[in-house]
N, C-alpha and C. Protein backbone atom coordinates (compact mmCIF):
# COMPACT_ATOMS: atom_id res chain seq x y z
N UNK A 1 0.82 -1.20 0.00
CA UNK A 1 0.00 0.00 0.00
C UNK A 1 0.86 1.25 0.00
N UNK A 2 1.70 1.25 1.04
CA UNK A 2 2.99 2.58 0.53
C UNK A 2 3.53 2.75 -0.65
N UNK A 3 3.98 1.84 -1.11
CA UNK A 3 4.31 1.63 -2.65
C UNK A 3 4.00 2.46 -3.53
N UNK A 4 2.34 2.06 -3.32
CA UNK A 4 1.77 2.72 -4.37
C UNK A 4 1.27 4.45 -4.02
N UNK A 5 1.33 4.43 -3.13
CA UNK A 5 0.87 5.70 -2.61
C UNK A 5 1.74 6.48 -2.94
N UNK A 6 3.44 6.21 -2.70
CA UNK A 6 4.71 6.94 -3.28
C UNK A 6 4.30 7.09 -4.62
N UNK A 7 4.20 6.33 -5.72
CA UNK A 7 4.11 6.51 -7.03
C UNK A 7 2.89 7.79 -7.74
N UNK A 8 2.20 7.95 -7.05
CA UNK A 8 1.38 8.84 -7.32
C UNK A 8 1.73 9.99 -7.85
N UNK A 9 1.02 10.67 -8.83
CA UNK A 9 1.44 11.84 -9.61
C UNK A 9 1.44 13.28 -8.34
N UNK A 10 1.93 13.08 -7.44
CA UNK A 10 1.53 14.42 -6.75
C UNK A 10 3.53 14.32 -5.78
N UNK A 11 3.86 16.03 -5.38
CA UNK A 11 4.92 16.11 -4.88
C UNK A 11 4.74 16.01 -3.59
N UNK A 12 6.06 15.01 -3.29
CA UNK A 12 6.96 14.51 -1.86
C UNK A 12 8.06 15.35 -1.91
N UNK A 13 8.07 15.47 -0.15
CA UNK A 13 9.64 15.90 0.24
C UNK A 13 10.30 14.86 1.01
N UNK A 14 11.41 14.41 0.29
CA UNK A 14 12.34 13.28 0.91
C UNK A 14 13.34 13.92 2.06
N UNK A 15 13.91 13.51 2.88
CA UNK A 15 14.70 14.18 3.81
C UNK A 15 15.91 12.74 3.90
N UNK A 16 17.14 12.74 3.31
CA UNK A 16 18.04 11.60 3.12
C UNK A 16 19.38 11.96 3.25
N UNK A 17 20.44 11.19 3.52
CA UNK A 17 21.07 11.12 3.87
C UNK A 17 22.29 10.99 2.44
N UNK A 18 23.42 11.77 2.22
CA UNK A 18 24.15 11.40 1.04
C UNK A 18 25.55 12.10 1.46
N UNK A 19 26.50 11.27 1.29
CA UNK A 19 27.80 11.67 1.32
C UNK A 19 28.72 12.31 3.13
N UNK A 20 27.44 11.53 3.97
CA UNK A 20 27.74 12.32 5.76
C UNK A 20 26.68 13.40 6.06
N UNK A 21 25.66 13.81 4.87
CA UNK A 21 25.08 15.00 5.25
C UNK A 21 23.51 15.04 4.68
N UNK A 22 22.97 15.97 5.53
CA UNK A 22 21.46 15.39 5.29
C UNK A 22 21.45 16.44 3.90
N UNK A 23 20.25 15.67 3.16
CA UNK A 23 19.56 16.52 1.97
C UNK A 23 18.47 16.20 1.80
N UNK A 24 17.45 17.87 1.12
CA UNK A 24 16.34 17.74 0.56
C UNK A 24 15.78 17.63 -0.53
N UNK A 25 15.11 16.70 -1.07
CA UNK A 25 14.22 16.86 -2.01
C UNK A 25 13.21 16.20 -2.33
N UNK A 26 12.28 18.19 -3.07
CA UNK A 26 10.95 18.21 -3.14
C UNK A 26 10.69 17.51 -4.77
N UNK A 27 9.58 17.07 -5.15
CA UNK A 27 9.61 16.19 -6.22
C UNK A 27 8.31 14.98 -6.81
N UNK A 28 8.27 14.61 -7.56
CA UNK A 28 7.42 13.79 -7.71
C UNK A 28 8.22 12.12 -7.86
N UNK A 29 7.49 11.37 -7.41
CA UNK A 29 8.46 9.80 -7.65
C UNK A 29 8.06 9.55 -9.30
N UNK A 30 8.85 8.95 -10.32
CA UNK A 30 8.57 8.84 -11.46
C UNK A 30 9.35 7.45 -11.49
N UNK A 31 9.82 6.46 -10.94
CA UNK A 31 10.35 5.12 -10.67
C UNK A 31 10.72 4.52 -9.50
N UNK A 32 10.27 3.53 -9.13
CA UNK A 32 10.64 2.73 -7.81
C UNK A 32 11.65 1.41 -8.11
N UNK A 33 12.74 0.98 -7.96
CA UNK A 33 13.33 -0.03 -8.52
C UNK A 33 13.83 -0.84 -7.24
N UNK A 34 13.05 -1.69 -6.81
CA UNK A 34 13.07 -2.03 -5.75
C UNK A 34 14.30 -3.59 -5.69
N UNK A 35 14.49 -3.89 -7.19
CA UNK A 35 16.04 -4.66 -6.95
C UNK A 35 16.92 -4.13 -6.84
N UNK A 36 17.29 -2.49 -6.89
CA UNK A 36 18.47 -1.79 -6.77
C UNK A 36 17.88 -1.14 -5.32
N UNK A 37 17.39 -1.28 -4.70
CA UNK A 37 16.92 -0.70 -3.58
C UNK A 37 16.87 0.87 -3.66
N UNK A 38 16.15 1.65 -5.26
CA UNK A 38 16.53 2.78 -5.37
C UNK A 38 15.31 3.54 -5.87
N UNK A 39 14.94 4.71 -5.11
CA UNK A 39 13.51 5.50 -5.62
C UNK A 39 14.25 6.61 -6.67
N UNK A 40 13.75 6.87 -7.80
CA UNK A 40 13.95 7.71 -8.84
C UNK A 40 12.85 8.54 -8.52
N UNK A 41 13.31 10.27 -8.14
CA UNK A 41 12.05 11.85 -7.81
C UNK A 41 13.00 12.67 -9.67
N UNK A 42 11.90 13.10 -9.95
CA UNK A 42 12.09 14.21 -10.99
C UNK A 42 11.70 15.53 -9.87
N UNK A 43 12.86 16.70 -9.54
CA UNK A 43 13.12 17.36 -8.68
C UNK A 43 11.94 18.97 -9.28
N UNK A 44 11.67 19.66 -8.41
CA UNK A 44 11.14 20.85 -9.16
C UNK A 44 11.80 21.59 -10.45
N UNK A 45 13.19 21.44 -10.41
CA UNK A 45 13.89 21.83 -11.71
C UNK A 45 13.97 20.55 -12.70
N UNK A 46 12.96 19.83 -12.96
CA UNK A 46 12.71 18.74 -13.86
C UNK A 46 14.25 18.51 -13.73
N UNK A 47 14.99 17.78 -12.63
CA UNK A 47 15.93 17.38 -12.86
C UNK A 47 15.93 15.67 -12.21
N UNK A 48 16.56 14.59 -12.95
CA UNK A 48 16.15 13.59 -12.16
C UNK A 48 16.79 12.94 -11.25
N UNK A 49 16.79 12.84 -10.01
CA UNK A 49 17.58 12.14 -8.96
C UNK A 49 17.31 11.00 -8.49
N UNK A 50 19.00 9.80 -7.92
CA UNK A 50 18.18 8.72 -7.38
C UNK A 50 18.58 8.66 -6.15
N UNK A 51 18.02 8.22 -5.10
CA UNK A 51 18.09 7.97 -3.94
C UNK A 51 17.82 6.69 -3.50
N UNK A 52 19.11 5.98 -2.90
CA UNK A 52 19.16 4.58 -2.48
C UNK A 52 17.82 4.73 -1.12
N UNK A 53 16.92 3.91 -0.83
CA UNK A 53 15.89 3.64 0.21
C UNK A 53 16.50 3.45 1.57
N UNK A 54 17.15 2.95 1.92
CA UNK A 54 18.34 2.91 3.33
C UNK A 54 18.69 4.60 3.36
N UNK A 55 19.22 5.61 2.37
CA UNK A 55 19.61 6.81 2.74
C UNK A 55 18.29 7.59 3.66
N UNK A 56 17.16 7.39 3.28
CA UNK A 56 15.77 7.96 3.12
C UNK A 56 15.84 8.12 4.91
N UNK A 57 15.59 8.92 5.20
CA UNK A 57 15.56 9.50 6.94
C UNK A 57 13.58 9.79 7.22
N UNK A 58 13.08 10.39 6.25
CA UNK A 58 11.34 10.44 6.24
C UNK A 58 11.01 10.99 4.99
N UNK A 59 9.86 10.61 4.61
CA UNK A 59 8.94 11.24 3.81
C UNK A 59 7.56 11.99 3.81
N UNK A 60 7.56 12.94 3.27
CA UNK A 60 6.29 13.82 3.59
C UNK A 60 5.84 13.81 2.30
C-alpha cells in the first residue's frame, strides 16, 4: 500500500542522507526499482535524482 501511494502523480519531500550529510528533495516519484533498492524523484527543476531507500531519513 505505501508503494503505491509513493508513485502517485503528486509532490513529496524526501529528507536523506548522502555523502555524511542530510539533503532535501521536493519532487514527484517517477520510478521505484526495488532490486536496486533505489527511488527515482524528478526534482522541481525537472531534474532527475536517485536515492538509495536505506539513505531515506522520512517522507512527507
Amino acid at each position: 500500500m505505501f508503494l503505491k501511494e509513493l508513485t502517485k502523480n503528486r509532490f513529496i519531500t524526501i529528507i536523506y542522507f548522502e555523502y555524511g550529510s542530510q539533503q532535501v528533495c521536493k519532487g514527484r516519484v517517477y520510478k521505484l526499482n526495488l532490486y536496486h533498492q533505489t527511488i527515482y524523484v524528478i526534482n522541481e527543476q525537472q531534474d532527475a535524482i536517485s536515492i538509495r531507500l536505506a539513505s531515506i531519513k522520512e517522507i512527507h
